[in-house]
Protein backbone atom coordinates (compact mmCIF):
# COMPACT_ATOMS: atom_id res chain seq x y z
CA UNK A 1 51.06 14.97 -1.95
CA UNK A 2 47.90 16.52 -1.00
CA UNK A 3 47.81 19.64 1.10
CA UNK A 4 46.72 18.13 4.82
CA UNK A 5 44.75 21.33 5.38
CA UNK A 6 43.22 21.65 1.97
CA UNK A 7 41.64 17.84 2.80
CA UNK A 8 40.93 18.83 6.57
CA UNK A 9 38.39 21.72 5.01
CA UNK A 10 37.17 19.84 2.02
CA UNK A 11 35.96 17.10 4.53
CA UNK A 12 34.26 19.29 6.94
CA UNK A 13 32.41 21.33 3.68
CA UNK A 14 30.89 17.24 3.00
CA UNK A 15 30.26 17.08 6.47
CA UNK A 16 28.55 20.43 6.30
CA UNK A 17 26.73 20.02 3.56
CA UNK A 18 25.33 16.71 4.65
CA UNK A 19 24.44 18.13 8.01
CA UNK A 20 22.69 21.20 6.17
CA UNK A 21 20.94 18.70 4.32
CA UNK A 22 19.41 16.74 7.10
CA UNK A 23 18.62 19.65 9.01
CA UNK A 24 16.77 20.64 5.53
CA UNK A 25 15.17 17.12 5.45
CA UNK A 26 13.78 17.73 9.05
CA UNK A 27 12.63 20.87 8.86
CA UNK A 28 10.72 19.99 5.15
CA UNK A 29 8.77 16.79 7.29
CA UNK A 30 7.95 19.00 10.31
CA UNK A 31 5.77 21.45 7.64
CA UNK A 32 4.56 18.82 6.10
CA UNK A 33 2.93 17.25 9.31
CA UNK A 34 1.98 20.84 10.37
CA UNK A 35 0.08 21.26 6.94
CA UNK A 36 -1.48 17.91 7.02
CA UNK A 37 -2.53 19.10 10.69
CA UNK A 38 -4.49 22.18 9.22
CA UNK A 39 -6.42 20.46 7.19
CA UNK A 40 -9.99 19.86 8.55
CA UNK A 41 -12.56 16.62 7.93
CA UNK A 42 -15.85 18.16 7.41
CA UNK A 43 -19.15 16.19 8.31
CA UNK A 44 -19.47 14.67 5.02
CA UNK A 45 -16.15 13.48 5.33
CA UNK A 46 -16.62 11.82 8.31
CA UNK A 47 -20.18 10.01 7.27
CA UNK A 48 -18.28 9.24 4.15
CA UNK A 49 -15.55 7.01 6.13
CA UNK A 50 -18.22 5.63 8.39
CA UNK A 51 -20.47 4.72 5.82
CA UNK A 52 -18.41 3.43 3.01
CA UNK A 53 -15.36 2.45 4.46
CA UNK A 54 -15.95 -0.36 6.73
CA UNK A 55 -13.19 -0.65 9.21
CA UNK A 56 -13.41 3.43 10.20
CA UNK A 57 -16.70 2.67 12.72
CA UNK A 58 -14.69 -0.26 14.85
CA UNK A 59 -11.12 1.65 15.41
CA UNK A 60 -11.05 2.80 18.52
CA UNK A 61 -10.41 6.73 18.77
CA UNK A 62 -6.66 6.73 19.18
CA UNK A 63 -6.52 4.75 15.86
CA UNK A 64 -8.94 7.33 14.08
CA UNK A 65 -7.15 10.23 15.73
CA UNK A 66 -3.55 7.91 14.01
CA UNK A 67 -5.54 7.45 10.46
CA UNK A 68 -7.16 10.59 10.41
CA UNK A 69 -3.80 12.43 9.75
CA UNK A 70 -2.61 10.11 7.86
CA UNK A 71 -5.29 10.42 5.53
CA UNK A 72 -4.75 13.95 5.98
CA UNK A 73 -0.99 13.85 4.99
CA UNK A 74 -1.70 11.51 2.32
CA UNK A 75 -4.68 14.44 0.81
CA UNK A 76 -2.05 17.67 1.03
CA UNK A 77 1.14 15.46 -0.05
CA UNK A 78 -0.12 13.40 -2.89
CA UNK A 79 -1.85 13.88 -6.07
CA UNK A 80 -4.85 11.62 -6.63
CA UNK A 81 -5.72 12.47 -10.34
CA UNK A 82 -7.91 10.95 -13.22
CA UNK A 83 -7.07 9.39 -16.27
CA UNK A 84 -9.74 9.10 -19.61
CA UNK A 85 -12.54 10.52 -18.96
CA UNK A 86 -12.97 9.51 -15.42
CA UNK A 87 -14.05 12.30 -13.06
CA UNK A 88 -12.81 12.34 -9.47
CA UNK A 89 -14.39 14.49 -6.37
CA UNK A 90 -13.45 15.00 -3.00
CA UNK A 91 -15.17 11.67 -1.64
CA UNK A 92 -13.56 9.44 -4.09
CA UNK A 93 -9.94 10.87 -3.40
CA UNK A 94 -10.81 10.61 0.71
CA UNK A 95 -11.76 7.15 0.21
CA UNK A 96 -8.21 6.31 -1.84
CA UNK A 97 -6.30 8.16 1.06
CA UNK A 98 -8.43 6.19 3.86
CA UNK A 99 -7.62 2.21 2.24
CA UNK A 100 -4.20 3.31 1.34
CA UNK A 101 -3.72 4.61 4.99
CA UNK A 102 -5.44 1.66 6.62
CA UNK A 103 -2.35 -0.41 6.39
CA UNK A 104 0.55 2.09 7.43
CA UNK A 105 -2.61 3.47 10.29
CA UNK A 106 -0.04 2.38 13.36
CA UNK A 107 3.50 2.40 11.97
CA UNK A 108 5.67 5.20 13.36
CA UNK A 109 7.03 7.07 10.34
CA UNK A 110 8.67 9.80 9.31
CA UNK A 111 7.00 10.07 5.96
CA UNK A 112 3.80 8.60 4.08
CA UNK A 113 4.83 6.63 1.27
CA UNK A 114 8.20 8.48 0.18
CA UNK A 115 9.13 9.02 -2.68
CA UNK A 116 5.33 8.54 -3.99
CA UNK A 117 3.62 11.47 -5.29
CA UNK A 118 1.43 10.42 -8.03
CA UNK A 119 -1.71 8.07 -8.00
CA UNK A 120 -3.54 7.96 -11.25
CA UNK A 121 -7.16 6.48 -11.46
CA UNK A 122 -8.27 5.16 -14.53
CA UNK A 123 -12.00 4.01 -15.11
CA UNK A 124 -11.53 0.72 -15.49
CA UNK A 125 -9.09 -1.76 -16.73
CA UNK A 126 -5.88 -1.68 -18.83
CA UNK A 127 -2.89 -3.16 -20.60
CA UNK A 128 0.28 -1.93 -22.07
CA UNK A 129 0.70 0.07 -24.80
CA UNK A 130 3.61 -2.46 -25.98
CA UNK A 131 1.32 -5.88 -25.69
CA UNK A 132 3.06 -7.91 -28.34
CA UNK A 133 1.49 -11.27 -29.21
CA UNK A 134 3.16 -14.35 -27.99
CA UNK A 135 4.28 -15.82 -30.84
CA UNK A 136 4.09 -19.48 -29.32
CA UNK A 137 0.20 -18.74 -28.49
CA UNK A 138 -1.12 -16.40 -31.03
CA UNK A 139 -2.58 -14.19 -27.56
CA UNK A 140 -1.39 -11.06 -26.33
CA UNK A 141 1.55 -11.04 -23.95
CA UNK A 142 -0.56 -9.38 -21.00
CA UNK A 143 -3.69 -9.46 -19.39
CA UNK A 144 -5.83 -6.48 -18.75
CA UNK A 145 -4.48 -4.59 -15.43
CA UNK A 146 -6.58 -3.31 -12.68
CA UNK A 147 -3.49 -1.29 -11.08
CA UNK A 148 0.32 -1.36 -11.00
CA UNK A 149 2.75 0.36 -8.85
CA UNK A 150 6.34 1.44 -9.96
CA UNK A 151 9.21 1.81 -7.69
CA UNK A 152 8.80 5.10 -5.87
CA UNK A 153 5.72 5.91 -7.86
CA UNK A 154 3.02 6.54 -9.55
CA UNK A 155 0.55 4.14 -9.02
CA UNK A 156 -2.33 3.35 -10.82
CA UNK A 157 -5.39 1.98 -10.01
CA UNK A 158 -9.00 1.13 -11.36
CA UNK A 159 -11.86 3.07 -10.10
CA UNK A 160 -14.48 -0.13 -11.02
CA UNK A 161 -11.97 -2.35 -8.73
CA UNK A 162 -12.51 0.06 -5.85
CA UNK A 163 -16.29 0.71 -6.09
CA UNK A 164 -16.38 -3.57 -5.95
CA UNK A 165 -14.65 -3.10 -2.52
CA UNK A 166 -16.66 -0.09 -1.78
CA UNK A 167 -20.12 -1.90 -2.57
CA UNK A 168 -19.36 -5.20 -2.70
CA UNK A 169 -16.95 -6.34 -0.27
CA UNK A 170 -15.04 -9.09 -2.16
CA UNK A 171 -13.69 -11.34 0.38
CA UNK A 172 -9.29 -11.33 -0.48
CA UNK A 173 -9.45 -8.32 -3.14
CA UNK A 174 -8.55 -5.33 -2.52
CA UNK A 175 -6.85 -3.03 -5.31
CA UNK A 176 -5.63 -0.07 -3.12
CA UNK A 177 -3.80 -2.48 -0.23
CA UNK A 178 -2.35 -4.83 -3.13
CA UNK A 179 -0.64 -1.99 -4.70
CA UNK A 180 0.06 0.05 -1.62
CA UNK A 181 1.70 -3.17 -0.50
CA UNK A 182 3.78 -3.12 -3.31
CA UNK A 183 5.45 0.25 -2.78
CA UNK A 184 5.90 -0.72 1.06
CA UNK A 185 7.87 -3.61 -0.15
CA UNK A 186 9.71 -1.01 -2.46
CA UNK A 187 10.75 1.08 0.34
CA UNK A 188 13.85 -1.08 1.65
CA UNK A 189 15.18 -0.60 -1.83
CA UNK A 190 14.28 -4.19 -3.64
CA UNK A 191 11.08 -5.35 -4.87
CA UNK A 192 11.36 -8.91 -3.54
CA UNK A 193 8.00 -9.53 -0.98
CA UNK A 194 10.27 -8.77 2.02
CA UNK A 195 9.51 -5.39 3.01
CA UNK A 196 11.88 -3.01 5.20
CA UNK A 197 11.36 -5.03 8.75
CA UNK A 198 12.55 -3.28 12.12
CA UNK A 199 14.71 -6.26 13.37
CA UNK A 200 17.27 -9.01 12.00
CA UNK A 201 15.19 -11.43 14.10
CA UNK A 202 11.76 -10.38 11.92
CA UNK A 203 13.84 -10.32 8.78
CA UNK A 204 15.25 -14.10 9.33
CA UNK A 205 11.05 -15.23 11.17
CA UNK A 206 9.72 -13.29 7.30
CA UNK A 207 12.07 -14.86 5.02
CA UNK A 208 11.36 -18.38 6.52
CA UNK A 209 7.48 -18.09 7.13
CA UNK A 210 7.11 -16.51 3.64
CA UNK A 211 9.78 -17.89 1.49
CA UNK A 212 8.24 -21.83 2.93
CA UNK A 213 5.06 -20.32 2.42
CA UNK A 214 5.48 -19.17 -1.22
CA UNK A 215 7.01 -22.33 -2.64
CA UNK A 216 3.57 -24.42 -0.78
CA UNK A 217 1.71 -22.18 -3.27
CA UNK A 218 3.89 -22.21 -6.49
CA UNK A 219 3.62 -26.11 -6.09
CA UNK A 220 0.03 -26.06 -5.51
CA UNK A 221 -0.83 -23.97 -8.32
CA UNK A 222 1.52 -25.75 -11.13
CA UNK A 223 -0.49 -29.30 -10.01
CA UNK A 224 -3.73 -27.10 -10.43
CA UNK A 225 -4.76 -27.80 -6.55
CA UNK A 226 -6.77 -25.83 -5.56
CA UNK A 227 -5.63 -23.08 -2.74
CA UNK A 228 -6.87 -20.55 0.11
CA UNK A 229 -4.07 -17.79 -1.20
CA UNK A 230 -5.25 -16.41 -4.59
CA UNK A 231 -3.30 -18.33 -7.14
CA UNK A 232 -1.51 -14.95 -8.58
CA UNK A 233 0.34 -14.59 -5.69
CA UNK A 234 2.64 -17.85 -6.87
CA UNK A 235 3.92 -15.10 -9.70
CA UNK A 236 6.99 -14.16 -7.68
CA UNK A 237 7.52 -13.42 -4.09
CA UNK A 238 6.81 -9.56 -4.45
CA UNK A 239 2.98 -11.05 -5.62
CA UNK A 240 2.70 -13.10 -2.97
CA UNK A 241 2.99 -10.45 -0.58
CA UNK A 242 1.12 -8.17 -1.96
CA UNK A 243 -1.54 -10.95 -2.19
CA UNK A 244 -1.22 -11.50 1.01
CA UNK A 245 -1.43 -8.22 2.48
CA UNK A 246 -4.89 -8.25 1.10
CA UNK A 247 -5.69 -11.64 2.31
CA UNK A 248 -4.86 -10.07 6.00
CA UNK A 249 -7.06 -7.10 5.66
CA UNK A 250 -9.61 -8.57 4.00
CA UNK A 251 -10.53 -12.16 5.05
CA UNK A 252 -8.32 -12.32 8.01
CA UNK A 253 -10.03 -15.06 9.90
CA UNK A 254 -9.67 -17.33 7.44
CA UNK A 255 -6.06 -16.22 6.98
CA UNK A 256 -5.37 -17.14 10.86
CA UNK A 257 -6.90 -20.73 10.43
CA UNK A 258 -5.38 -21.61 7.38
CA UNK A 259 -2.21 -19.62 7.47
CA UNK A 260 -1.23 -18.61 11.18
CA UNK A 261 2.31 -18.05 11.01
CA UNK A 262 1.70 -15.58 7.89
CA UNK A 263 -1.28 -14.34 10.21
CA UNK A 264 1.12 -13.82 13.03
CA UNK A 265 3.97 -11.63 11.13
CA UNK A 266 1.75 -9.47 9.19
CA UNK A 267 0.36 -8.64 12.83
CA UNK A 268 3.77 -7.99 14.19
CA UNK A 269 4.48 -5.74 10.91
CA UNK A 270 1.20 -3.73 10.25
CA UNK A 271 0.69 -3.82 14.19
CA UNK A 272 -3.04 -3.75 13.76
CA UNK A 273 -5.51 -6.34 13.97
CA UNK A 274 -7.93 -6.23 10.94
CA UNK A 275 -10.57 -9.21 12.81
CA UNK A 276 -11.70 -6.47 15.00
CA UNK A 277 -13.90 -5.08 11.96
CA UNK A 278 -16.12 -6.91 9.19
CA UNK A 279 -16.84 -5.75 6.24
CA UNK A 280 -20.50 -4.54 4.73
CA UNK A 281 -22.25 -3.11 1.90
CA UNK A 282 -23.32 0.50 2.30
CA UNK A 283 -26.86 1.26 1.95
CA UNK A 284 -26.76 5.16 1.53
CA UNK A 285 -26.29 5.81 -1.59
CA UNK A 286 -23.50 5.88 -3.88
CA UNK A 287 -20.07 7.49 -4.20
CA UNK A 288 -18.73 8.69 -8.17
C-alpha cells in the first residue's frame, strides 16, 4: 500500500508545478504585450494603412488604438518571411499583420493567434509536391493553391492574391481572412467550421444557422445552381466558414440581404461591423 504521505507530497509537487507553470504562462504574455507596446508606427506606416488598407480610415479611434497593437503584437511575435525569390519589406509585412488583425481587432484575448508563429509568402501560386494524377481522370489530384493554413501553423499565402485585394478590391476574396479564419476555427482544438464560441447558447444558434446553411449550398452546387456563397465553401464545413468569413468582411451588405442569420452570428462573434467601411483602389502608388 502506498505511503499516504509519500502521495500527499507527490500531489502538491503536480500542483506546484502546474501553478509554476501558469504563473510562467502569465508572466511570458505580460512581456509580450509590453514588447508589442514599444514598438512604434512611423508616418509611413500610418499612410500605408490609410492608403492601402481600406477599412483603417473608417474605425473609429478606440478600434485603431485596439488594431494598432494588435498589429503590433502580431509584427514582434510572428515571423512573416518569403519563399522563392519573393522579396518582402516592412510595408508588405504591416499590411499582412493589419488584414490578419482586422478580424480578431475587438476580441478580448490573451494571445494573437497561439500557437502560430510562422507565415510564409510565396509569389504566387502552388501545389503539392506529392500531386499524383487521378487515375480515373488522367489530371492531377490538386489544383494550384493560393494559401493553406495547418493546425497551429504556418500559414502560407500568395503575395499576387493579396496585391488583388490591395489594388483591386475583389468583392468575397480575401486570402489573408480565409486562412486566418481557418486557424481561428483551429483554436478550439477541431477543424470543423465551428470556431471556439463564448457560450453554449452561440455554440447550439452556430451549429444550426451554419450546419442548415452549409447543406443549402452543398445542394445548390451538386445541381450546378448558381449561388451568392462562393461555391468552394460546399467542400466541407471548415470551407464554408472560412468562405464565409470573407464573404462578411468583404461584401457584407450583400451577405445581410441574402444571408442574415449568418450576417447576424458572425457579428455577435467578430463583434465588429465590417458595413461601416467600403472598399477602394489606392491611387498612390504601389506597395512590393
Amino acid at each position: 500500500m502506498p505511503n499516504p504521505l509519500l502521495l500527499i507530497l507527490y500531489l502538491f509537487s503536480l500542483i506546484l508545478i502546474y501553478l509554476m507553470w501558469k504563473a510562467y504562462q502569465a508572466f511570458s504574455t505580460r512581456k509580450k504585450w509590453r514588447e508589442a507596446r514599444s514598438y512604434i508606427f512611423d508616418e509611413e506606416d500610418r499612410r500605408i494603412l490609410d492608403v492601402y488598407f481600406p477599412p483603417y480610415p473608417f474605425l473609429s479611434s478606440i478600434e485603431k488604438e485596439r488594431l494598432d497593437l494588435k498589429i503590433k503584437y502580431f509584427l514582434t511575435h510572428k515571423r512573416i518571411e518569403a519563399t522563392g525569390e519573393l522579396k518582402l519589406n516592412k510595408d508588405m509585412r504591416l499590411l499582412i499583420a493589419a488584414h490578419a488583425c482586422l478580424i480578431i481587432m475587438n476580441m478580448d484575448l490573451e494571445d494573437i493567434y497561439p500557437g502560430l508563429k510562422n507565415i510564409y509568402v510565396m509569389e504566387g501560386s502552388y501545389v503539392e509536391k506529392k500531386n499524383l494524377v487521378n487515375p480515373y481522370t488522367g489530371l492531377p489530384s490538386y489544383s494550384p493553391r493560393l494559401g493553406e493554413s495547418w493546425k497551429r501553423g504556418p500559414i502560407i499565402i500568395s503575395w499576387d492574391a493579396i496585391t488583388q485585394i490591395i489594388h483591386s478590391s475583389p468583392k468575397k476574396h480575401n486570402i489573408i481572412i480565409h486562412e486566418f479564419s481557418h486557424h481561428l476555427d483551429q483554436q478550439d482544438g477541431h477543424f470543423d467550421g465551428t470556431p471556439k464560441l463564448e457560450t453554449d447558447l452561440q455554440f447550439h444558434q452556430w451549429a444550426s444557422i451554419m450546419g442548415g446553411e452549409f447543406i443549402k449550398l452543398r445542394g445548390k452546387v451538386s445541381k450546378q445552381k448558381p449561388t451568392s456563397i462562393e461555391a468552394y465553401g460546399a467542400t466541407n464545413e471548415a470551407e464554408f466558414f472560412a468562405v464565409c468569413s470573407e464573404h462578411f468582411f468583404t461584401d457584407p451588405f450583400s451577405l445581410v440581404r441574402k444571408h442574415p442569420e449568418i450576417f447576424q452570428i458572425f457579428l455577435d462573434y467578430f463583434k465588429i461591423d465590417p458595413r461601416k467601411w467600403h472598399v477602394s483602389k489606392p491611387s498612390n502608388g504601389d506597395i512590393g
